[in-house]
PDB file of N, CA and C in Angstrom:
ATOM      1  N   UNK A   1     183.855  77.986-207.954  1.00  0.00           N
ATOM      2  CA  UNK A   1     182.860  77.446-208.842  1.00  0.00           C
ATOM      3  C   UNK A   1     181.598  78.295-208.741  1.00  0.00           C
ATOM      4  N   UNK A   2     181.164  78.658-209.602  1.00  0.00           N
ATOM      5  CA  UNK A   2     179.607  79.697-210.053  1.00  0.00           C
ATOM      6  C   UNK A   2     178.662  78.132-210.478  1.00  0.00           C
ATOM      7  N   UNK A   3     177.760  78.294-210.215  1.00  0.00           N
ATOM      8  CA  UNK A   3     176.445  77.512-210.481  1.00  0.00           C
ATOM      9  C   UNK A   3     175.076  78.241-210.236  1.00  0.00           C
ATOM     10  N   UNK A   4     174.529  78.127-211.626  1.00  0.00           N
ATOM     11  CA  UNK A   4     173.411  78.555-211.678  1.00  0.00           C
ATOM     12  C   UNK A   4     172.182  77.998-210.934  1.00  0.00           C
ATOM     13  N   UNK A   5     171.124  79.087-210.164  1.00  0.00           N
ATOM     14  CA  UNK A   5     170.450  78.564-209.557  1.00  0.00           C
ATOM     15  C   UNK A   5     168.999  79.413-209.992  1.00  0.00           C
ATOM     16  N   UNK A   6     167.911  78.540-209.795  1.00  0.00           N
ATOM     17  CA  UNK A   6     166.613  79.239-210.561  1.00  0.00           C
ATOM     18  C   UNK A   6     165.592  79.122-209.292  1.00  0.00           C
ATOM     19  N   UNK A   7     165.248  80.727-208.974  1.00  0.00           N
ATOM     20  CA  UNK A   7     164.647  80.987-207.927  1.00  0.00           C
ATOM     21  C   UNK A   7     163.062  81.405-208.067  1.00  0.00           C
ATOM     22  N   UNK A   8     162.143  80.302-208.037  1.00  0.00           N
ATOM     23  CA  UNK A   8     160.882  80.349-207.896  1.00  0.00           C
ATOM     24  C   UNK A   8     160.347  81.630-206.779  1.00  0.00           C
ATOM     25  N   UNK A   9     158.981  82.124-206.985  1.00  0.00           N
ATOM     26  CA  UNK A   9     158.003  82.769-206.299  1.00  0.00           C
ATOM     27  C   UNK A   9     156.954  81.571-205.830  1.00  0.00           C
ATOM     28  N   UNK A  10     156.858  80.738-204.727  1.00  0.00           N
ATOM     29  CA  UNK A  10     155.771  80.068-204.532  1.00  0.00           C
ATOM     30  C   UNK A  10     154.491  80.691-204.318  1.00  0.00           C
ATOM     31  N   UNK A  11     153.820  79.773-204.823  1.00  0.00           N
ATOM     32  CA  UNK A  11     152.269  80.701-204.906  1.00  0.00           C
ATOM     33  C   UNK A  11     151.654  80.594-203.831  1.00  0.00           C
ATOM     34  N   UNK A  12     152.485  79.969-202.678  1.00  0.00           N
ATOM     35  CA  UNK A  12     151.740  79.737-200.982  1.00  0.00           C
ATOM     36  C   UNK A  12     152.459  80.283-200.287  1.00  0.00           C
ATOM     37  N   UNK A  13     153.478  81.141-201.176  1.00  0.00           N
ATOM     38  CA  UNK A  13     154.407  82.129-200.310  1.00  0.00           C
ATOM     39  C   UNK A  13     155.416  82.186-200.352  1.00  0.00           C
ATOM     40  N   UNK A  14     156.883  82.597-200.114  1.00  0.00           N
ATOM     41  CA  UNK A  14     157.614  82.110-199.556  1.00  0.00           C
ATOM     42  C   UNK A  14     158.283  81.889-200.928  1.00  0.00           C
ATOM     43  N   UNK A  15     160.063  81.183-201.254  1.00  0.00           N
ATOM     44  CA  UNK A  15     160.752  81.148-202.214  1.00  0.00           C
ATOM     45  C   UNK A  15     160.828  79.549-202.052  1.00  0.00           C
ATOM     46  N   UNK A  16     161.124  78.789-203.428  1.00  0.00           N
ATOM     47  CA  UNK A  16     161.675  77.396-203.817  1.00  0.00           C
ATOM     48  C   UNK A  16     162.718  77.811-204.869  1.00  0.00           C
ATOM     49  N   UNK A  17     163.880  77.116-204.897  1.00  0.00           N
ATOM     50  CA  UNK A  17     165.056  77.107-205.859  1.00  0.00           C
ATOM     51  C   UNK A  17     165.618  75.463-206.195  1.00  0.00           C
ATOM     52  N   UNK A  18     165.666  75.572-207.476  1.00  0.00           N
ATOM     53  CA  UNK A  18     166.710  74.763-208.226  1.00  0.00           C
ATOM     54  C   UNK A  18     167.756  74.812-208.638  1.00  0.00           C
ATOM     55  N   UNK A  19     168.545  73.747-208.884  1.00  0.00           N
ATOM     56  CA  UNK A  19     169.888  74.042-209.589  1.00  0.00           C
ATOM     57  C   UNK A  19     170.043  72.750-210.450  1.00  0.00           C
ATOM     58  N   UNK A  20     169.058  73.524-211.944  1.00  0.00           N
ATOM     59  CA  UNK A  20     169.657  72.204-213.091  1.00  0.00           C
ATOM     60  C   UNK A  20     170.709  71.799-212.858  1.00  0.00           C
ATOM     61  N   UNK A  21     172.187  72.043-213.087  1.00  0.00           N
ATOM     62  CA  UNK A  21     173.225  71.410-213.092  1.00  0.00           C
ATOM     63  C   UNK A  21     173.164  69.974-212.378  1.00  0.00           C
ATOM     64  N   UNK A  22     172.509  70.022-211.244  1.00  0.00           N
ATOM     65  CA  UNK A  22     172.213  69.347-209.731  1.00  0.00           C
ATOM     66  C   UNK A  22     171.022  68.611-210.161  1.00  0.00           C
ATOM     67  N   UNK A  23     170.558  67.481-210.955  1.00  0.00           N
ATOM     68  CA  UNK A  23     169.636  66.896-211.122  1.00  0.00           C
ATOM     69  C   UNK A  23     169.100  66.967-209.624  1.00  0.00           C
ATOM     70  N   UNK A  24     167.699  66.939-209.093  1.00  0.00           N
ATOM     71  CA  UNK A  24     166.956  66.894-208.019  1.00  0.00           C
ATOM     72  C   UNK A  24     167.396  67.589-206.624  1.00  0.00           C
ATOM     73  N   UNK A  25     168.261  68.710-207.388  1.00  0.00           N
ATOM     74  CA  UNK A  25     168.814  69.579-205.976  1.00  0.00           C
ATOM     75  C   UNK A  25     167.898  70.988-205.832  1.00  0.00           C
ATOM     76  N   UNK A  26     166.779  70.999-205.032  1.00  0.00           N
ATOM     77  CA  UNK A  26     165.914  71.924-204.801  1.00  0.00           C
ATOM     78  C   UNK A  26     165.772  72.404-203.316  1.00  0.00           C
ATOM     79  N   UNK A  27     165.509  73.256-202.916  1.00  0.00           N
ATOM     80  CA  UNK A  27     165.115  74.001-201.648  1.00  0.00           C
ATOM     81  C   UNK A  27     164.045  74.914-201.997  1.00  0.00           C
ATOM     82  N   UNK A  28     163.398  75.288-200.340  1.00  0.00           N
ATOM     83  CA  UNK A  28     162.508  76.146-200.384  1.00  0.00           C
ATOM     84  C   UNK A  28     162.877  76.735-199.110  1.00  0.00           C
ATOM     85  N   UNK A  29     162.110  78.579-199.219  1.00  0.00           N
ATOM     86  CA  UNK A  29     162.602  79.493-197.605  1.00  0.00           C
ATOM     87  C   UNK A  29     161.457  80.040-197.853  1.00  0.00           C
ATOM     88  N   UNK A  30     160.877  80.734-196.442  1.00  0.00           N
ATOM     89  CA  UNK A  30     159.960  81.249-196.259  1.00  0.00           C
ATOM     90  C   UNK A  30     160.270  82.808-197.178  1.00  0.00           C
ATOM     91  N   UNK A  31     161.417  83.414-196.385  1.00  0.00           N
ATOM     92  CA  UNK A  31     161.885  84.593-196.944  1.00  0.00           C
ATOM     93  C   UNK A  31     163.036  84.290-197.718  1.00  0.00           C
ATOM     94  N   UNK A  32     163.646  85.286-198.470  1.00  0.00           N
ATOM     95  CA  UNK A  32     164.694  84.954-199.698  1.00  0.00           C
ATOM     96  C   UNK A  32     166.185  84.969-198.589  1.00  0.00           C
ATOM     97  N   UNK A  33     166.408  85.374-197.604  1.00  0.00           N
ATOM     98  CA  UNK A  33     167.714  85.292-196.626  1.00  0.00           C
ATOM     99  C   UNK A  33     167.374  83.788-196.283  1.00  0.00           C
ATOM    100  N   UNK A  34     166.137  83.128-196.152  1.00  0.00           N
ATOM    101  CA  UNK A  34     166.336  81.654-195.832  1.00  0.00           C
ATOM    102  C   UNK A  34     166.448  80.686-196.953  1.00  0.00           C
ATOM    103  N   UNK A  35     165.876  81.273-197.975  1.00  0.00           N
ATOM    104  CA  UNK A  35     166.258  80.668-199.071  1.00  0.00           C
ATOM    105  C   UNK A  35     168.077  80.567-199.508  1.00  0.00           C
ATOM    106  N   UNK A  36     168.284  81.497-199.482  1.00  0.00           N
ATOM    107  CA  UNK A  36     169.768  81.758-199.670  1.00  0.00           C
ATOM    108  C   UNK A  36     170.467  80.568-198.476  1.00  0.00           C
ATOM    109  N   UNK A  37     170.402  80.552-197.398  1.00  0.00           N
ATOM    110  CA  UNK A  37     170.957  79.974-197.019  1.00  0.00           C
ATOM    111  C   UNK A  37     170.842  78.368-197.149  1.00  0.00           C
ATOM    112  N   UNK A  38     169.141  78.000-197.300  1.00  0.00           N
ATOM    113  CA  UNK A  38     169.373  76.532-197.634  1.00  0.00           C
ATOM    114  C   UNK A  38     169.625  76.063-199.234  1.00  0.00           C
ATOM    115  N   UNK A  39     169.978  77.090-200.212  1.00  0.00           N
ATOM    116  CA  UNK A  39     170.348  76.566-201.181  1.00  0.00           C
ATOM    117  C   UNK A  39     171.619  76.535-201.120  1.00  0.00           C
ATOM    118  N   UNK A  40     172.589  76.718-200.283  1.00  0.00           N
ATOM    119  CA  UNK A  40     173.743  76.255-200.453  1.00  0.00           C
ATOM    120  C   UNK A  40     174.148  75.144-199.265  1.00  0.00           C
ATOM    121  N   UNK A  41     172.803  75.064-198.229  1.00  0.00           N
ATOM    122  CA  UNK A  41     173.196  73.445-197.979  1.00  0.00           C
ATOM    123  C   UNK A  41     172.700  72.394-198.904  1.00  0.00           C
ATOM    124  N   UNK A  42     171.427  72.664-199.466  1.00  0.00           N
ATOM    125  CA  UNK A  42     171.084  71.450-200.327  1.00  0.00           C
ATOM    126  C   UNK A  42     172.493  71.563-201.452  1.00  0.00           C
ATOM    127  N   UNK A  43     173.119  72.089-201.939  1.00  0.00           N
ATOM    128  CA  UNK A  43     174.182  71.811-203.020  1.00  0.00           C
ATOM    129  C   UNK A  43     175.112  71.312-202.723  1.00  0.00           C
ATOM    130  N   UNK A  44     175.591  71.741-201.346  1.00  0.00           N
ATOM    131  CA  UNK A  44     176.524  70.916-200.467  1.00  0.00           C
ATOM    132  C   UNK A  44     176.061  69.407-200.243  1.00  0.00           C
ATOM    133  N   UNK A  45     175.259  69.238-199.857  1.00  0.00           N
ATOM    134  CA  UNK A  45     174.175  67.854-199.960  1.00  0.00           C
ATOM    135  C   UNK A  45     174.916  67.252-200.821  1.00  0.00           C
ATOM    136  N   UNK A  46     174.087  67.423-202.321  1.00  0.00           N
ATOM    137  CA  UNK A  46     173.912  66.996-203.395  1.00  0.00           C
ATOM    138  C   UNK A  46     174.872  66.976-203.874  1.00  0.00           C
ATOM    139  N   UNK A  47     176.087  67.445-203.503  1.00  0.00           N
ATOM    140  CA  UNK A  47     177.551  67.001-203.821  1.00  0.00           C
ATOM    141  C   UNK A  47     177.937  65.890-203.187  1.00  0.00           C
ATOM    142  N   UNK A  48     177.963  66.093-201.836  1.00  0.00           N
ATOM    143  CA  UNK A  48     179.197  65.482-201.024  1.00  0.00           C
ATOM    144  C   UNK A  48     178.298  63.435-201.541  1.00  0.00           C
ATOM    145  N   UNK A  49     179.127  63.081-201.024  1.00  0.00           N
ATOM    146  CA  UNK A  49     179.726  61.882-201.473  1.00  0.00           C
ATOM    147  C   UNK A  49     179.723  60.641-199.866  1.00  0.00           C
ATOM    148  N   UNK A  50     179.001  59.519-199.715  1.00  0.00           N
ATOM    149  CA  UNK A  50     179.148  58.685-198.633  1.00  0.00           C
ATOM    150  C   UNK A  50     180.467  57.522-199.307  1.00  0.00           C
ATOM    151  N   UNK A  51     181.835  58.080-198.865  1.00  0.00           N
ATOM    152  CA  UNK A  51     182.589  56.797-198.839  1.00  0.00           C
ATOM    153  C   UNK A  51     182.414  55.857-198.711  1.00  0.00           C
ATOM    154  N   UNK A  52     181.555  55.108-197.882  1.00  0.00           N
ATOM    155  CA  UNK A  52     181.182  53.624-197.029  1.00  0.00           C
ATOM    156  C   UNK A  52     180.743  52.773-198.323  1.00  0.00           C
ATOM    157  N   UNK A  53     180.097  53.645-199.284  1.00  0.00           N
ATOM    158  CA  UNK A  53     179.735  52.549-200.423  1.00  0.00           C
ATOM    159  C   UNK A  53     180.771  52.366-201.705  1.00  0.00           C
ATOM    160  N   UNK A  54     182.170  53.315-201.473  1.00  0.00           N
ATOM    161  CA  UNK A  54     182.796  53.005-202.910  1.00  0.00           C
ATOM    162  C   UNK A  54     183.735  52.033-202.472  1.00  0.00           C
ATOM    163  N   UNK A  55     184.118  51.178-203.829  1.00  0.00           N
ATOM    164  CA  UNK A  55     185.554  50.820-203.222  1.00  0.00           C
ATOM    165  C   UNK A  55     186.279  50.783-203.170  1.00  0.00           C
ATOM    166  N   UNK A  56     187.547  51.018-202.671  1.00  0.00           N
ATOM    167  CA  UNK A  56     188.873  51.561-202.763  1.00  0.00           C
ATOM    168  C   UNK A  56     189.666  50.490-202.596  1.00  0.00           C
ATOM    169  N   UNK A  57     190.773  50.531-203.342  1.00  0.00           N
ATOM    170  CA  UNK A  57     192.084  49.666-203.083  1.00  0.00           C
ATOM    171  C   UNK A  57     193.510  50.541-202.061  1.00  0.00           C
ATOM    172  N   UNK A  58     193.877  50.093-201.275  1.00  0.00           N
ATOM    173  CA  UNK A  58     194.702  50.545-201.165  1.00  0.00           C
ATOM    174  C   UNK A  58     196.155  51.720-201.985  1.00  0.00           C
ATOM    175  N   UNK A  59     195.912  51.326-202.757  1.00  0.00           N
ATOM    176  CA  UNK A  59     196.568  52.323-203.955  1.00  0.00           C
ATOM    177  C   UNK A  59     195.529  53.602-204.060  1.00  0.00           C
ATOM    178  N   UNK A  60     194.093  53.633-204.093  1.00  0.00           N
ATOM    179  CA  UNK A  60     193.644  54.224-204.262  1.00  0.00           C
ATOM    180  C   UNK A  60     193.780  55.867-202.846  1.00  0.00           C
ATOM    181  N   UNK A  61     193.413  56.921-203.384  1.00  0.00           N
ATOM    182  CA  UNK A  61     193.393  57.945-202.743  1.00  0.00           C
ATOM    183  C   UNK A  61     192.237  58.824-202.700  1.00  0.00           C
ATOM    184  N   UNK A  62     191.483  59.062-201.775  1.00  0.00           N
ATOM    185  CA  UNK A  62     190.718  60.402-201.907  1.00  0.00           C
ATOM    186  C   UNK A  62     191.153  61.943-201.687  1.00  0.00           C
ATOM    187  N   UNK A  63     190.648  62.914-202.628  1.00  0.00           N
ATOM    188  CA  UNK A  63     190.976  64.407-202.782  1.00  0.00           C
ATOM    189  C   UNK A  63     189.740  65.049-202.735  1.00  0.00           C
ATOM    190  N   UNK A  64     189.658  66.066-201.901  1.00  0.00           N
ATOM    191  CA  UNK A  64     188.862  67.581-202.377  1.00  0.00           C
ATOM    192  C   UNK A  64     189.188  68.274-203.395  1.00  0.00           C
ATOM    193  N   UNK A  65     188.702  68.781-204.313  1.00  0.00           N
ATOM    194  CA  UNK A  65     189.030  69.899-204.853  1.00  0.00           C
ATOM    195  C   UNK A  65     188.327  70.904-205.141  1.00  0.00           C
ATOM    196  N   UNK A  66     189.355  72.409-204.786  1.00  0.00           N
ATOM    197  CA  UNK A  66     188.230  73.525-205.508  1.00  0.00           C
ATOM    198  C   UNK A  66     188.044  73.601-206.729  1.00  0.00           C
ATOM    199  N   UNK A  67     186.075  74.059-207.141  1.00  0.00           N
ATOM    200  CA  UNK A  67     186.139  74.921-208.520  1.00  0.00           C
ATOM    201  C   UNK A  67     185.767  75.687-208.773  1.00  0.00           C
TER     202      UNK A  67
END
């Protein structure tokens, strides 16, 4: 899966990024190697999913999938 991500210049320094796709999925790095790396935990974030609140029936199944 490719997802677009929009990489700000903060004006106090340092990088902030978004990812429209990701309603309210943003990060910020001092330098662009830290940026890089926390924009793909915040997306990971902003994906993953807390089981504890859905509800499942026994019939039901959970899957990963790649995209």
């Amino acid at each position: 899966m490719k997802i677009k991500v929009i990489i700000h210049e903060a004006e106090e320094g340092g990088y902030w990024a978004e990812v429209p796709a990701i309603p309210g999925c943003a990060t910020q790095g001092e330098t662009f190697d830290e940026l890089l790396e926390n924009i793909y935990e915040a997306v990971e974030g902003c994906l993953s999913v807390d089981l504890k609140d859905v509800v499942m029936s026994k019939k039901d199944k959970v899957m990963e999938i790649a995209v």
